[in-house]
C-alpha atoms as a PDB file:
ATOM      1  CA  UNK A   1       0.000   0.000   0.000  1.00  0.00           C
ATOM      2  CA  UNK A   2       0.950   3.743  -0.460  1.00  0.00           C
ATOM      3  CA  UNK A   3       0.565   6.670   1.513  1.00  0.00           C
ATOM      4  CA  UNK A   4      -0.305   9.772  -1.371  1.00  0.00           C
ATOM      5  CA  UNK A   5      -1.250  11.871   1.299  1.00  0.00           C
ATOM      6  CA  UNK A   6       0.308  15.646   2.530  1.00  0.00           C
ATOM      7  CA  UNK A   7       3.415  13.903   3.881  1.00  0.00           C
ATOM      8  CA  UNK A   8       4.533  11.941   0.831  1.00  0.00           C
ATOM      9  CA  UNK A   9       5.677   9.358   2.467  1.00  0.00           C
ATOM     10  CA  UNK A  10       5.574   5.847   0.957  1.00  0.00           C
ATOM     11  CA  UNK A  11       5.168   2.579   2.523  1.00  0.00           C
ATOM     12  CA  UNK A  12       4.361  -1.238   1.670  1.00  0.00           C
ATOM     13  CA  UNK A  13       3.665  -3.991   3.481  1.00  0.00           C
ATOM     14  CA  UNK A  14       5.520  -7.509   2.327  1.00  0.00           C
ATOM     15  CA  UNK A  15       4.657 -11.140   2.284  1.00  0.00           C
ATOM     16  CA  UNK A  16       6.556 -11.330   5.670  1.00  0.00           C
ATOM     17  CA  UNK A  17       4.594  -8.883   7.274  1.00  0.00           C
ATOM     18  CA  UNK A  18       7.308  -6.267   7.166  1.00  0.00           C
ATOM     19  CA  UNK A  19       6.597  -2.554   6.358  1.00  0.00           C
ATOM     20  CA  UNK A  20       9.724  -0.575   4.721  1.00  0.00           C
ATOM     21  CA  UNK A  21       8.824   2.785   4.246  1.00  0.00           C
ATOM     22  CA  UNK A  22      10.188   5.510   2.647  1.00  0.00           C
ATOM     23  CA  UNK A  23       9.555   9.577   2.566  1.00  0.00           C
ATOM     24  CA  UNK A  24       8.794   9.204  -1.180  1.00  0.00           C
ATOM     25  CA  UNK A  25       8.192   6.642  -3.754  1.00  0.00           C
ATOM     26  CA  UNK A  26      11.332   4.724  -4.207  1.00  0.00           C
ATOM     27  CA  UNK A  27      13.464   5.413  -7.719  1.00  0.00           C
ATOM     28  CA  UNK A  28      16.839   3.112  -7.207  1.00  0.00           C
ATOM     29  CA  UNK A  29      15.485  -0.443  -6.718  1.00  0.00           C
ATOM     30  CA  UNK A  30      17.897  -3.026  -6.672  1.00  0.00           C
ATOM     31  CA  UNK A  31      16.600  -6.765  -6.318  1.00  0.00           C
ATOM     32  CA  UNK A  32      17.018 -10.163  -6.651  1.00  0.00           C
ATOM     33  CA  UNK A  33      17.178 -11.125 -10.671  1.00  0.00           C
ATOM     34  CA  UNK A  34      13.515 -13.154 -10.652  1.00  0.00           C
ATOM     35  CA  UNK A  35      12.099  -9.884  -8.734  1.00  0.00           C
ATOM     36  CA  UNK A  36      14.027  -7.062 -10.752  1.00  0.00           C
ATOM     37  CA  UNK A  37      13.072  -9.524 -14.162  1.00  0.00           C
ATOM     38  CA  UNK A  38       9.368  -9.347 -13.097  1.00  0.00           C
ATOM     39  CA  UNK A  39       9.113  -5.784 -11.941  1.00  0.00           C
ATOM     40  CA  UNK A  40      11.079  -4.619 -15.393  1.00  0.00           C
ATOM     41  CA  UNK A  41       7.841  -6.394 -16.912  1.00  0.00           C
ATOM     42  CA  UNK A  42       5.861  -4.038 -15.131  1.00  0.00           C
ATOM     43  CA  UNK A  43       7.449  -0.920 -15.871  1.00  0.00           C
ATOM     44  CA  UNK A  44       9.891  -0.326 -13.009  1.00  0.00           C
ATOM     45  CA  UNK A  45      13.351  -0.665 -14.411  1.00  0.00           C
ATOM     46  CA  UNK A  46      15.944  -1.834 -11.437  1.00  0.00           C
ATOM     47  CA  UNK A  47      19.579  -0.236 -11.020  1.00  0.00           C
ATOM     48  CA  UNK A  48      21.077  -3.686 -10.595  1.00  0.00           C
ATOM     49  CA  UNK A  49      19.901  -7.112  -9.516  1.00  0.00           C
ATOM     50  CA  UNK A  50      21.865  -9.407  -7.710  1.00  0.00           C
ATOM     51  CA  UNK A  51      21.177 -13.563  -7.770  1.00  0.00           C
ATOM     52  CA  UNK A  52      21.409 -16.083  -5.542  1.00  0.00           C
ATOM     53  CA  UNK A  53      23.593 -18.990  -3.975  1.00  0.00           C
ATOM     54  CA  UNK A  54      22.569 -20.759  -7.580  1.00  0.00           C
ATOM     55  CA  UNK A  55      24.798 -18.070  -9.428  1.00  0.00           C
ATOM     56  CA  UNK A  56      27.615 -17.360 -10.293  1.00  0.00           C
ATOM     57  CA  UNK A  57      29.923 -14.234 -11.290  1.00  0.00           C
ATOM     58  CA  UNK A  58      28.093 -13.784 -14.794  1.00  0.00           C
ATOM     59  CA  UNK A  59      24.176 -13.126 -14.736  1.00  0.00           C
ATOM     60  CA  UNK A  60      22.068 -16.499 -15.691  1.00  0.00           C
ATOM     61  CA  UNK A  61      20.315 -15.422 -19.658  1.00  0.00           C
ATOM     62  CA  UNK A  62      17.466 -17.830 -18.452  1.00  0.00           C
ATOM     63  CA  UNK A  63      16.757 -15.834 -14.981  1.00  0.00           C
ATOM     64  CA  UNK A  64      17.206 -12.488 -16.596  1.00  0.00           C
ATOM     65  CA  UNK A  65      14.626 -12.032 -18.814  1.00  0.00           C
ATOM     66  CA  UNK A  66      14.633  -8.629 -20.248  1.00  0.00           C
ATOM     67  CA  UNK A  67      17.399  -7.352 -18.181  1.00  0.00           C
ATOM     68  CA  UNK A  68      20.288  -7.673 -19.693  1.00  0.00           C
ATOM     69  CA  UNK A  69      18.746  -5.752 -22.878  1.00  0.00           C
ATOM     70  CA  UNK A  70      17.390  -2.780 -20.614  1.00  0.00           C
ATOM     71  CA  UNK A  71      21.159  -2.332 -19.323  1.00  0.00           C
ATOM     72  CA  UNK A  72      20.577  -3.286 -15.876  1.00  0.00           C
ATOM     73  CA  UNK A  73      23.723  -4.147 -14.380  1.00  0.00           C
ATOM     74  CA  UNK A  74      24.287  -7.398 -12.017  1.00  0.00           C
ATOM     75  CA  UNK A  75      26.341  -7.268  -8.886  1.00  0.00           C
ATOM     76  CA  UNK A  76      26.957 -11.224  -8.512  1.00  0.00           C
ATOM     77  CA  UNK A  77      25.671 -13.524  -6.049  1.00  0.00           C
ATOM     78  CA  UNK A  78      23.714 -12.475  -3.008  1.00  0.00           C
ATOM     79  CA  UNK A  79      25.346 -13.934  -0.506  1.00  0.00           C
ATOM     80  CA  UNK A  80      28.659 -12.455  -1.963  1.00  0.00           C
ATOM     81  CA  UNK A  81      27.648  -9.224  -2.305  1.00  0.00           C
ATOM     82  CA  UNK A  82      30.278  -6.418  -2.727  1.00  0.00           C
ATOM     83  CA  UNK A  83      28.716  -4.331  -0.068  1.00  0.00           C
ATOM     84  CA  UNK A  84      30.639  -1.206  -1.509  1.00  0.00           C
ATOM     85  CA  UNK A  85      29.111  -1.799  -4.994  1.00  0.00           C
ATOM     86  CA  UNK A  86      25.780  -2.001  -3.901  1.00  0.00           C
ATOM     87  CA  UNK A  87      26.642   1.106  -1.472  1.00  0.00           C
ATOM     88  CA  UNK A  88      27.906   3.295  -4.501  1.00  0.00           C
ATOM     89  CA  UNK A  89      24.387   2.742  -6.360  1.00  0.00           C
ATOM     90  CA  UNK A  90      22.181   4.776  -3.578  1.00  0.00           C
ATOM     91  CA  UNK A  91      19.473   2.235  -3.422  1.00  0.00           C
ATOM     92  CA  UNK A  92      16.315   2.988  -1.518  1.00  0.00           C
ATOM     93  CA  UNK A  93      14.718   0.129  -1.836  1.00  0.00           C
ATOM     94  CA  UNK A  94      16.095  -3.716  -2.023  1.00  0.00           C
ATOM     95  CA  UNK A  95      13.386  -6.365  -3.362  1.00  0.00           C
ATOM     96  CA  UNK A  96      13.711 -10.071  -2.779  1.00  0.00           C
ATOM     97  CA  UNK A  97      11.567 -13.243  -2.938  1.00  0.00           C
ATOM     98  CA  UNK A  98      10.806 -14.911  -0.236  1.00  0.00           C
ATOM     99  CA  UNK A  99       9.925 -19.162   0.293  1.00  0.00           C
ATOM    100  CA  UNK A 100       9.316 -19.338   3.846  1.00  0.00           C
ATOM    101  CA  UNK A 101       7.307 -16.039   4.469  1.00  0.00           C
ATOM    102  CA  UNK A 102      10.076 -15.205   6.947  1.00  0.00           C
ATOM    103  CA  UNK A 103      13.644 -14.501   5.646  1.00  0.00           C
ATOM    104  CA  UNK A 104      14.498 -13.204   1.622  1.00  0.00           C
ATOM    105  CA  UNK A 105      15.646 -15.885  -0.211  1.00  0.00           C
ATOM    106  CA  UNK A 106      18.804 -14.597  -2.170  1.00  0.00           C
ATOM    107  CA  UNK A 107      20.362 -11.604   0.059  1.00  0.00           C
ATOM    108  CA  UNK A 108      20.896 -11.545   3.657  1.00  0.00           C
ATOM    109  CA  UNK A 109      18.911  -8.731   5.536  1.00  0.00           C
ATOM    110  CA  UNK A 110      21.414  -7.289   7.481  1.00  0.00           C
ATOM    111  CA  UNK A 111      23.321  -6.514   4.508  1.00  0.00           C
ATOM    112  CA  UNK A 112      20.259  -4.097   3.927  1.00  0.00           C
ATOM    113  CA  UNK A 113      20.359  -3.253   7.577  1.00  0.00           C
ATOM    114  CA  UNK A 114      23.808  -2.408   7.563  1.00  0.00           C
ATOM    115  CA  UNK A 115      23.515  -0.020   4.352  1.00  0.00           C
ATOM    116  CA  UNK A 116      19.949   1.559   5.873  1.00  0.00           C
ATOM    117  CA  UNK A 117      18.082   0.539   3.080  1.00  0.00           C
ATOM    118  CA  UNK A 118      14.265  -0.748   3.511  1.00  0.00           C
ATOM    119  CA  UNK A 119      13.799  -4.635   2.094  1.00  0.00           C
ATOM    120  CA  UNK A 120      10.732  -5.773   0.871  1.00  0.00           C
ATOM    121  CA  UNK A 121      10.410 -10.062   0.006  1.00  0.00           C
ATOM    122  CA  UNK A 122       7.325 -10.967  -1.675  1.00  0.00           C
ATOM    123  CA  UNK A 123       6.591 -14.876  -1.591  1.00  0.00           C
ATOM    124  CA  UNK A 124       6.863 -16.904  -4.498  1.00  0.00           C
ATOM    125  CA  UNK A 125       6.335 -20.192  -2.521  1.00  0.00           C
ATOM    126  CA  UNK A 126       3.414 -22.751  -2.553  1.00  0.00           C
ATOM    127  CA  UNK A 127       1.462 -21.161  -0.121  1.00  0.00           C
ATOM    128  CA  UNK A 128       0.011 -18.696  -2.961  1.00  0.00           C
ATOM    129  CA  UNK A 129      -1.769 -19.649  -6.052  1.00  0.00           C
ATOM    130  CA  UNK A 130       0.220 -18.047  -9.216  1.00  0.00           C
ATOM    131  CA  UNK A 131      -2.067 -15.592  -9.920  1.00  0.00           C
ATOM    132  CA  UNK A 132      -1.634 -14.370  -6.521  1.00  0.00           C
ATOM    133  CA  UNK A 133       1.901 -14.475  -6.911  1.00  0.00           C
ATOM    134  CA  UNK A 134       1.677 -12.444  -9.737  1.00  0.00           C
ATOM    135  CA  UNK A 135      -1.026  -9.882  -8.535  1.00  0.00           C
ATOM    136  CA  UNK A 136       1.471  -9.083  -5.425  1.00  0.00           C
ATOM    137  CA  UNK A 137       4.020  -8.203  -8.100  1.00  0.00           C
ATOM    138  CA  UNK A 138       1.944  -6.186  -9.886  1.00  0.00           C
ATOM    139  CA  UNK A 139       0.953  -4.253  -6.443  1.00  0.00           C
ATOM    140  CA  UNK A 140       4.540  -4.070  -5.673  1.00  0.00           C
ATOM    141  CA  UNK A 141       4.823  -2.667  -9.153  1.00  0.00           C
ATOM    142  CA  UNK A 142       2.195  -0.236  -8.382  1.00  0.00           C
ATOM    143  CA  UNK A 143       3.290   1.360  -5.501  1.00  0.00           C
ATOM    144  CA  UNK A 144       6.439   2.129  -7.202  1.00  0.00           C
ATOM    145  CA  UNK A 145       4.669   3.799 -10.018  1.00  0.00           C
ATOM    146  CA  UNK A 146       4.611   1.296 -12.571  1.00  0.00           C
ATOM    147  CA  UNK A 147       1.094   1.958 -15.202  1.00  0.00           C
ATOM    148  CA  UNK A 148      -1.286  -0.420 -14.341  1.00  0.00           C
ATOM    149  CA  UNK A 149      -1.620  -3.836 -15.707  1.00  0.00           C
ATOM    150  CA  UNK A 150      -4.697  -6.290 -16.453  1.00  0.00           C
ATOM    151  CA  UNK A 151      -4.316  -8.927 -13.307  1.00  0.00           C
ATOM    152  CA  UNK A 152      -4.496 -12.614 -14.319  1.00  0.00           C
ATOM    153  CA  UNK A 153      -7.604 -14.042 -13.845  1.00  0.00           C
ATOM    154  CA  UNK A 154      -8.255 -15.002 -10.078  1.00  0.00           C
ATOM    155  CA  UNK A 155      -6.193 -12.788  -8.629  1.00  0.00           C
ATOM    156  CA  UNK A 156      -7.132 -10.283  -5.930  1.00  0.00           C
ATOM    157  CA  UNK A 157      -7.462  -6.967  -6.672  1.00  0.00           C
ATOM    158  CA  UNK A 158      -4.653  -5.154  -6.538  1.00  0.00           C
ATOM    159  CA  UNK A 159      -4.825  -1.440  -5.622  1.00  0.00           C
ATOM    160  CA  UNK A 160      -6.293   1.459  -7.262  1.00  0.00           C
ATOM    161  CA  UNK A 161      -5.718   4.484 -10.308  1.00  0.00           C
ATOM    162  CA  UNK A 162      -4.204   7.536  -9.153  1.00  0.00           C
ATOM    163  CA  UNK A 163      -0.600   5.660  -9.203  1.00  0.00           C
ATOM    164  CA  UNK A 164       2.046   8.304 -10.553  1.00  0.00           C
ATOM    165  CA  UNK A 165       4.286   7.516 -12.988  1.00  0.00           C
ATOM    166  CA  UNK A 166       7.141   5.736 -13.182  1.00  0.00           C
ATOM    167  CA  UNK A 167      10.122   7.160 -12.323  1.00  0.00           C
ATOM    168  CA  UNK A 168      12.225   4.173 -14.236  1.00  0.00           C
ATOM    169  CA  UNK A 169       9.458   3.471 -16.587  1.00  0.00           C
ATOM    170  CA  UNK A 170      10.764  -0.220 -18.522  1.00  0.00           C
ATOM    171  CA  UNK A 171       9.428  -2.037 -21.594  1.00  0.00           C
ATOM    172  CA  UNK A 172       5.889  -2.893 -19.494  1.00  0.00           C
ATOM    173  CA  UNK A 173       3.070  -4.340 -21.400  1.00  0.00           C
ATOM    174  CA  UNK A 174       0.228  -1.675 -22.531  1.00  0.00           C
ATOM    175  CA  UNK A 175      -2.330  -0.326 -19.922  1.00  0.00           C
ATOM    176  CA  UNK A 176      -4.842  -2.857 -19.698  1.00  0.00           C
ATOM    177  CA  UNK A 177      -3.509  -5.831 -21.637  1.00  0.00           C
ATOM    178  CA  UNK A 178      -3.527  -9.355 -20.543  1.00  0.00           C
ATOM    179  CA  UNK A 179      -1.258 -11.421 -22.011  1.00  0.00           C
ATOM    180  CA  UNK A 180      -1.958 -14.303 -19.052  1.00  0.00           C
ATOM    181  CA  UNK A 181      -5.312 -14.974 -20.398  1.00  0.00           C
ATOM    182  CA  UNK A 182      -5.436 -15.662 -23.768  1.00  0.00           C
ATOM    183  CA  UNK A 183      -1.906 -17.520 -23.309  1.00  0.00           C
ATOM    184  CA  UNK A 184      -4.413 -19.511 -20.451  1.00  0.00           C
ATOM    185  CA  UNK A 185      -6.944 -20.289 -23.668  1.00  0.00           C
ATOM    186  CA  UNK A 186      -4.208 -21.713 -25.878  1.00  0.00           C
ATOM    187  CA  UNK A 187      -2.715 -23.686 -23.344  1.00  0.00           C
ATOM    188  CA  UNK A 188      -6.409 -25.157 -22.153  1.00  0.00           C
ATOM    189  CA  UNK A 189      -7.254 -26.055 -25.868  1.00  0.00           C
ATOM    190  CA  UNK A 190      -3.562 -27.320 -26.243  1.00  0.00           C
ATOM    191  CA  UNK A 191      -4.193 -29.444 -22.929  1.00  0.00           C
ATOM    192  CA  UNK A 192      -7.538 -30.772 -24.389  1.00  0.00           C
ATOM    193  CA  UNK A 193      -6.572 -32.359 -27.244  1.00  0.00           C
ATOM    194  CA  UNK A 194      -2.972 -33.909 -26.378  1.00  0.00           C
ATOM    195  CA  UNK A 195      -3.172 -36.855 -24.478  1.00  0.00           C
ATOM    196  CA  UNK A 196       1.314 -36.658 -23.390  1.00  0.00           C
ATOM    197  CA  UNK A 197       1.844 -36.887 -19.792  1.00  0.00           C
ATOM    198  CA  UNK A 198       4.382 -34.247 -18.589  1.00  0.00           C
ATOM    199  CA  UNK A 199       6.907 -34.751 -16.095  1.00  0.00           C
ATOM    200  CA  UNK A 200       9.171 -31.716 -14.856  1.00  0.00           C
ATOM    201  CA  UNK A 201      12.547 -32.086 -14.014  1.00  0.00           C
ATOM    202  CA  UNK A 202      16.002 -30.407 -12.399  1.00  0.00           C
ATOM    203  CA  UNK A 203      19.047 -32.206 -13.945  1.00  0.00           C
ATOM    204  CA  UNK A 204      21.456 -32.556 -11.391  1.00  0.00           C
ATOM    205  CA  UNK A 205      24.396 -35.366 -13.212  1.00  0.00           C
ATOM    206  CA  UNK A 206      24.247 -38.005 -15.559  1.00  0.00           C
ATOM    207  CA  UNK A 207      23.634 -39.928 -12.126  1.00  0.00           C
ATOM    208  CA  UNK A 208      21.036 -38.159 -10.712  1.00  0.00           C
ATOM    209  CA  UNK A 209      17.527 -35.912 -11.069  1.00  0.00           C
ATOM    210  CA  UNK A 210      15.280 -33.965  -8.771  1.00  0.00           C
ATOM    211  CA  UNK A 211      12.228 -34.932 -10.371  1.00  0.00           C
ATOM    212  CA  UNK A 212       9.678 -31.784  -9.070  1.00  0.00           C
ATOM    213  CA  UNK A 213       6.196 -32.163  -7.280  1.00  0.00           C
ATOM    214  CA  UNK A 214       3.466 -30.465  -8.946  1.00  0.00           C
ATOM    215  CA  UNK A 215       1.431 -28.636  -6.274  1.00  0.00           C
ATOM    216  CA  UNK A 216       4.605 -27.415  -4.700  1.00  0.00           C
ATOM    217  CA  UNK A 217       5.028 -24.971  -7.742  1.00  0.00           C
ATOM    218  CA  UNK A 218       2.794 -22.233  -8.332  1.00  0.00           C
ATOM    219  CA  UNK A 219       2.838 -22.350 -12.147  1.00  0.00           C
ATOM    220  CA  UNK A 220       3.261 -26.212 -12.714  1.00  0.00           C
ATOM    221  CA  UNK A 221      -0.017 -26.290 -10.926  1.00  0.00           C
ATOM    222  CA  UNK A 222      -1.628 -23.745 -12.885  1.00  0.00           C
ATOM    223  CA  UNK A 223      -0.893 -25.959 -15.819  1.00  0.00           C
ATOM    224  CA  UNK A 224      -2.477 -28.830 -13.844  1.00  0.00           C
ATOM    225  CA  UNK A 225      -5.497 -26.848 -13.541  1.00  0.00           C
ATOM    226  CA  UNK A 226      -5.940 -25.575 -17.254  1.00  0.00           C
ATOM    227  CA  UNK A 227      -5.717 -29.468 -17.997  1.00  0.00           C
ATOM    228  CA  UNK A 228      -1.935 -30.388 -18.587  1.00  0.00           C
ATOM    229  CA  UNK A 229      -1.142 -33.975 -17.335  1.00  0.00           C
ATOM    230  CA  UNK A 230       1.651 -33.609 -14.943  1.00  0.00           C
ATOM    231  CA  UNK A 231       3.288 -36.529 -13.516  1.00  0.00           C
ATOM    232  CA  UNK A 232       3.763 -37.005  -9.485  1.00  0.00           C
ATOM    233  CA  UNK A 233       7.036 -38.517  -8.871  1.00  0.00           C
ATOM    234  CA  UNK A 234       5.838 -40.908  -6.240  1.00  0.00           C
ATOM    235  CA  UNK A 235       6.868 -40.826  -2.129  1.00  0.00           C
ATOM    236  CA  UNK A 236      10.161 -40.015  -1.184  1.00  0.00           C
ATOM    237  CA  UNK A 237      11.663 -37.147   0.902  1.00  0.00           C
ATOM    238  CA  UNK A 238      11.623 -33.895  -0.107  1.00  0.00           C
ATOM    239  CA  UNK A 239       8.967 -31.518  -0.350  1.00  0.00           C
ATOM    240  CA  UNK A 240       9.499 -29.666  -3.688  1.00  0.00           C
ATOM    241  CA  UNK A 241      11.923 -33.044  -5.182  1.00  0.00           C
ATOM    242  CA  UNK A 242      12.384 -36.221  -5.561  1.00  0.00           C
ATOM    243  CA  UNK A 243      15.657 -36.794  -6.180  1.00  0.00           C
ATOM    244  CA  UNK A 244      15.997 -40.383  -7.875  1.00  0.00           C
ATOM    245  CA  UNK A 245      18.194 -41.624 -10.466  1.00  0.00           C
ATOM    246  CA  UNK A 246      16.934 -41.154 -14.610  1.00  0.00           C
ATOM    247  CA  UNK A 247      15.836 -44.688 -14.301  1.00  0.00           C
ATOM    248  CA  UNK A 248      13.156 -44.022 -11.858  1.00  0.00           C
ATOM    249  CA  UNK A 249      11.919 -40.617 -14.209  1.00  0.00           C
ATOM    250  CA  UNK A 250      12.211 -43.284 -17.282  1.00  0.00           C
ATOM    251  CA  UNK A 251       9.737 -45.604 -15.692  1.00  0.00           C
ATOM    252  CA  UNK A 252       6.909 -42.328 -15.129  1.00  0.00           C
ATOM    253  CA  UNK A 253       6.988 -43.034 -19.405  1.00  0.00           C
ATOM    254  CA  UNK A 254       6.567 -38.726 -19.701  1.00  0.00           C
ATOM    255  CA  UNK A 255       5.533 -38.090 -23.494  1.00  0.00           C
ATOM    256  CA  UNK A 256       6.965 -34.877 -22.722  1.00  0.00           C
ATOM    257  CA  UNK A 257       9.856 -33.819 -20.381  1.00  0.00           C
ATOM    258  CA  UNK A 258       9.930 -30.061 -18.495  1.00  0.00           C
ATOM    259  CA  UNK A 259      13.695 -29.287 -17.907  1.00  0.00           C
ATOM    260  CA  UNK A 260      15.011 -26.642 -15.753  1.00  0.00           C
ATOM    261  CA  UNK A 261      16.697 -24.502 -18.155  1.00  0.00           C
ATOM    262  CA  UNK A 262      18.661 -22.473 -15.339  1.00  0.00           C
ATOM    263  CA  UNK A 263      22.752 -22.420 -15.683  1.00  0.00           C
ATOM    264  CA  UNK A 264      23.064 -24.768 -12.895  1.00  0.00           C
ATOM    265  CA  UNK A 265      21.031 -27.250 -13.973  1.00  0.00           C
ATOM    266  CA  UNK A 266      22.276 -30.086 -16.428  1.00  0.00           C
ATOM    267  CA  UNK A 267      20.596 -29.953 -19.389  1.00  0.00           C
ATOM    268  CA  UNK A 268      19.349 -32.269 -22.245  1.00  0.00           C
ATOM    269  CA  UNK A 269      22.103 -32.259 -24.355  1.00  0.00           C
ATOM    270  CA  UNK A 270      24.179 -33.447 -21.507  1.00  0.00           C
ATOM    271  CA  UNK A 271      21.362 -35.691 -19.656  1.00  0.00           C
ATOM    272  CA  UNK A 272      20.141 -39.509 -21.057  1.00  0.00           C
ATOM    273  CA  UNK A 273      16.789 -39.972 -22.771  1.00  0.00           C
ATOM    274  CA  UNK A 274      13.924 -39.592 -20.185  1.00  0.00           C
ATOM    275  CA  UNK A 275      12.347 -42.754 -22.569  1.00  0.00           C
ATOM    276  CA  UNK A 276      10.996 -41.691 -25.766  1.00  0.00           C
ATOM    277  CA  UNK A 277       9.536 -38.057 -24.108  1.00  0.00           C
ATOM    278  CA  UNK A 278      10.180 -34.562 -25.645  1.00  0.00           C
ATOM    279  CA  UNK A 279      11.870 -31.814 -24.019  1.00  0.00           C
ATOM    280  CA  UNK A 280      10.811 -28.572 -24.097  1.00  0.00           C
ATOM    281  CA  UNK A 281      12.079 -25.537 -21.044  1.00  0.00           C
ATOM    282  CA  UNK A 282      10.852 -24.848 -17.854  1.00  0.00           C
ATOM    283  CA  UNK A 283      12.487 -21.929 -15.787  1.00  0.00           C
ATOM    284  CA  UNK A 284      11.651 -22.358 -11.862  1.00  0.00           C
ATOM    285  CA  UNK A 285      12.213 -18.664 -11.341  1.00  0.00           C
ATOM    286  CA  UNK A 286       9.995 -17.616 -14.525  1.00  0.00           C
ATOM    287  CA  UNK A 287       9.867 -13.802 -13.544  1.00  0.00           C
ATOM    288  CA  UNK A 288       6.524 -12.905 -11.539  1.00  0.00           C
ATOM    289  CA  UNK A 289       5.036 -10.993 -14.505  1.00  0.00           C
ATOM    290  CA  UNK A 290       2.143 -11.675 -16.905  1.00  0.00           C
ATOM    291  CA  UNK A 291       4.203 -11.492 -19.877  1.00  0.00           C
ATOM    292  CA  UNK A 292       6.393 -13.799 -18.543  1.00  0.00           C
ATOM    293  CA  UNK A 293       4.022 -16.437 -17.951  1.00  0.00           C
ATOM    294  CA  UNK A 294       2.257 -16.115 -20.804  1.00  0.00           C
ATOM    295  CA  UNK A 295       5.174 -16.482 -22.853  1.00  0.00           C
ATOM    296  CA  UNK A 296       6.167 -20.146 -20.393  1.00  0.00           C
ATOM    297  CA  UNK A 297       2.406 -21.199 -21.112  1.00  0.00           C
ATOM    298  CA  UNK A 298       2.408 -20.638 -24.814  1.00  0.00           C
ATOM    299  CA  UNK A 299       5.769 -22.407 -24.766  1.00  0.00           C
ATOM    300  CA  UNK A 300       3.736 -25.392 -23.068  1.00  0.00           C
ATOM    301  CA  UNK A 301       1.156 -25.502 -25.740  1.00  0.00           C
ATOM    302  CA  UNK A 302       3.257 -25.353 -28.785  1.00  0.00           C
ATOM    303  CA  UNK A 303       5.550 -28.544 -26.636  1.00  0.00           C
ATOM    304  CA  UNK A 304       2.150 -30.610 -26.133  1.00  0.00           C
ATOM    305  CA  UNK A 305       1.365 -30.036 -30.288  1.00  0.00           C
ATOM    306  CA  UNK A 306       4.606 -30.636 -31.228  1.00  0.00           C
END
């Protein structure tokens, strides 16, 4: 939420139930490279991301989205954060993601305490449906005077007009477009008339696989409920994985096969047939953003056609 009123101060209140506030609408965001990726969807262009203990010195294409094109800058890993760099940017606001609802996921707070900058971690975790995900983006987005966007179907509402503009306006979709939905259509019709199973996947060595469970990812169960035929791995530890060997994925007999496309993960070239399945990109940390999703659902439909 903002605060328009005589002061001018500005406020928001984050998935952890923490409040950074400001005396004016932030203008130097920095954030985490899913978060900065998503809010450069929306209009608000960061002045650097930073990743996470995933990353490396060189900024991940797949995580980026339309970063690297807009210019923004990336610091490295979170956890190895040049405290100086960051520092010599004057942020005034630091965005994160948060799984747990408690701590942000890719920087540690009290490097933000320690510079006197306000942090705000919105949850990408399983606790929210993806359009809620996405609508808490797009308030985010809001609040730091991003135009307003169509919110995916489902979603809450986010808040209202009045929103000045952007002080880093980025390559945002039009006012009142909505990509999500009509990417939603194809993918339902897509869904409807293929009969592949669909099995996602995190390569980890020609040895090994963390084979993912569908309701503990927002978007793979989004495609569950606009009719895709994900695969459940089967008991085992792990809430978000099974790790197993490529045997064990063989044996699900996928017609198609969702790989993590991040840097870290092994991919298909270097990976063994998952039986006779297809292949086609999934990116765990698609960027919260309507554009982006749509783009990961067409994707989908054009893999279950194929």
């Amino acid at each position: 939420m903002t605060d328009t009123g005589a002061t001018g101060a500005w406020g928001f209140t984050d998935d952890r139930g923490a409040a950074p506030a400001a005396v004016r609408t932030p203008g130097r965001v920095v954030a985490y490279v899913r978060a900065g990726a998503g809010l450069l969807d929306l209009g608000v262009t960061p002045v650097a991301v930073y990743g996470s203990a995933h990353d490396g010195a060189a900024l991940d294409p797949v995580k980026a989205g339309e970063l690297a094109a807009a210019g923004v800058p990336y610091l490295g890993a979170g956890r190895a954060l040049d405290e100086e760099a960051l520092r010599s940017l004057r942020p005034d606001l630091i965005v994160d993601v948060t799984y747990d609802r408690k701590s942000p996921y890719a920087l540690d707070e009290a490097v933000a305490d320690r510079l006197g900058v306000p942090l705000a971690a919105l949850s990408v975790g399983n606790e929210l449906s993806l359009a809620a995900i996405i609508a808490r983006f797009g308030e985010l987005g809001a609040a730091l005077g991003a135009p307003a966007v169509s919110r995916p179907a489902g979603a809450a509402p986010g808040p209202g007009p009045g929103a000045a503009p952007s002080p880093n306006p980025g390559p945002g979709p039009a006012p009142g477009a909505d990509p999500m939905a009509s990417a939603e259509d194809v993918l339902r019709a897509a869904a409807a008339r293929s009969d592949r199973t669909v099995l996602a996947l995190s390569g980890a060595g020609p040895d090994q696989v963390h084979l993912a469970r569908p309701h503990a990812w927002p978007e793979l169960a989004r495609l569950q409920e606009l009719g895709v035929r994900l695969l459940d791995p089967g008991p085992g530890p792990g809430a978000s994985w099974l790790t197993a060997d490529w045997e064990h994925a063989a044996t699900l007999n996928p017609g198609l096969v969702l790989h993590d496309s991040r840097a870290h993960a092994v991919g298909p070239d270097a990976f063994p047939p998952v039986g006779h399945a297809r292949v086609a990109p999934w990116n765990p940390e698609t960027p919260p953003s309507p554009a982006a999703y749509a783009r990961f659902f067409e994707d989908v439909a054009a893999a279950l056609q194929a």
